[in-house]
Protein backbone atom coordinates (compact mmCIF):
# COMPACT_ATOMS: atom_id res chain seq x y z
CA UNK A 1 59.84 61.26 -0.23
CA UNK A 2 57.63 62.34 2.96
CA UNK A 3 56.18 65.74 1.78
CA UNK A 4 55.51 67.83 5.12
CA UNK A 5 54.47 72.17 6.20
CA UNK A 6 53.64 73.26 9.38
CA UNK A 7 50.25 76.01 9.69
CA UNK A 8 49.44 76.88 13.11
CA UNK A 9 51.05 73.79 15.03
CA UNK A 10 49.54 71.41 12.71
CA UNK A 11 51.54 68.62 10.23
CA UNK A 12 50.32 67.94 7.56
CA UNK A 13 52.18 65.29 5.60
CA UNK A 14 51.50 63.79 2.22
CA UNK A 15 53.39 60.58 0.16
CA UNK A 16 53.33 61.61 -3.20
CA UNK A 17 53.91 58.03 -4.67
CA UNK A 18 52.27 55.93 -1.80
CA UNK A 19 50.41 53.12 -3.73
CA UNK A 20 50.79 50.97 -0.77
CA UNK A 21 53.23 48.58 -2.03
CA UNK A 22 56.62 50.22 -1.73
CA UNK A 23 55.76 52.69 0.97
CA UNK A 24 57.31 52.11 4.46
CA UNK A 25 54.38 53.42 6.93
CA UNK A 26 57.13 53.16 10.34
CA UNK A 27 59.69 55.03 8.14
CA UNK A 28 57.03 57.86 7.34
CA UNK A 29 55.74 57.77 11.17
CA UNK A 30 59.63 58.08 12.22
CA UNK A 31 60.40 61.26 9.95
CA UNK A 32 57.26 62.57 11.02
CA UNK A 33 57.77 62.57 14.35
CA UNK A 34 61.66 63.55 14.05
CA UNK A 35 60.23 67.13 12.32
CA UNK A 36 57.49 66.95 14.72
CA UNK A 37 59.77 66.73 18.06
CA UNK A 38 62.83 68.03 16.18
CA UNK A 39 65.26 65.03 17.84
CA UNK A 40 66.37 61.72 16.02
CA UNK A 41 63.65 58.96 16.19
CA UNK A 42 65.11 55.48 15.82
CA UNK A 43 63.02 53.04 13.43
CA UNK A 44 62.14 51.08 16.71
CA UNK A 45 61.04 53.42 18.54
CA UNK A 46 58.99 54.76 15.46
CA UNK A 47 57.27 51.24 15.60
CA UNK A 48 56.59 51.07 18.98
CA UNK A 49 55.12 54.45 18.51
CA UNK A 50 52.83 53.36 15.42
CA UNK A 51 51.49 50.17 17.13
CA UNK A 52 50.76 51.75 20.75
CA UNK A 53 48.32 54.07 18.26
CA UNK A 54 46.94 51.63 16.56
CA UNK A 55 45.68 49.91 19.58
CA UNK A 56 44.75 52.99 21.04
CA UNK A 57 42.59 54.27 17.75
CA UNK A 58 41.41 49.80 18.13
CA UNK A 59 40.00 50.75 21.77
CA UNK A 60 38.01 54.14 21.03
CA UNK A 61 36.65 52.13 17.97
CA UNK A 62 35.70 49.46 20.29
CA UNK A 63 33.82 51.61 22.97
CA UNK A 64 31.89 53.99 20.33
CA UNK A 65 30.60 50.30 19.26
CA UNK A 66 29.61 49.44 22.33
CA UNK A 67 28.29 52.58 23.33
CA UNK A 68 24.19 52.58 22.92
CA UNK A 69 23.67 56.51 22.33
CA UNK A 70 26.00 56.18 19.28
C-alpha cells in the first residue's frame, strides 16, 4: 500500500512494508504520479517516466564529479 498527504504542493509518500524484495518501485512511481497529476498513468508510461529520471539524477551526478569547485 503507497501511503501518500499533500502539505503545501508537496508529496510525500511512504511504503510501509518496502523491504526491497516485494516492492514494485514503477507501480509506486505510477500511483504517485496518478495522485500527483490526478489522470490515469499506464505502467509504461510510469517506466518510461522512472528511467528518463534516473538518467537525469546519473547526469547531475556526473557533472558535480567533474566539476573542480565541488
Amino acid at each position: 500500500m503507497l501511503l501518500t498527504s499533500q502539505r503545501s504542493g508537496e508529496i510525500e509518500t511512504r511504503l510501509p512494508d518496502a523491504d526491497g524484495t516485494g516492492t514494485d518501485n514503477v507501480e509506486a512511481l505510477r500511483q504517485i504520479l496518478v495522485k500527483q497529476q490526478q489522470r490515469e498513468i499506464g505502467y509504461g508510461e510510469a517506466k518510461e517516466i522512472g528511467d528518463s529520471l534516473i538518467e537525469f539524477f546519473q547526469v547531475l551526478a556526473e557533472e558535480v564529479c567533474d566539476d573542480p569547485e565541488s
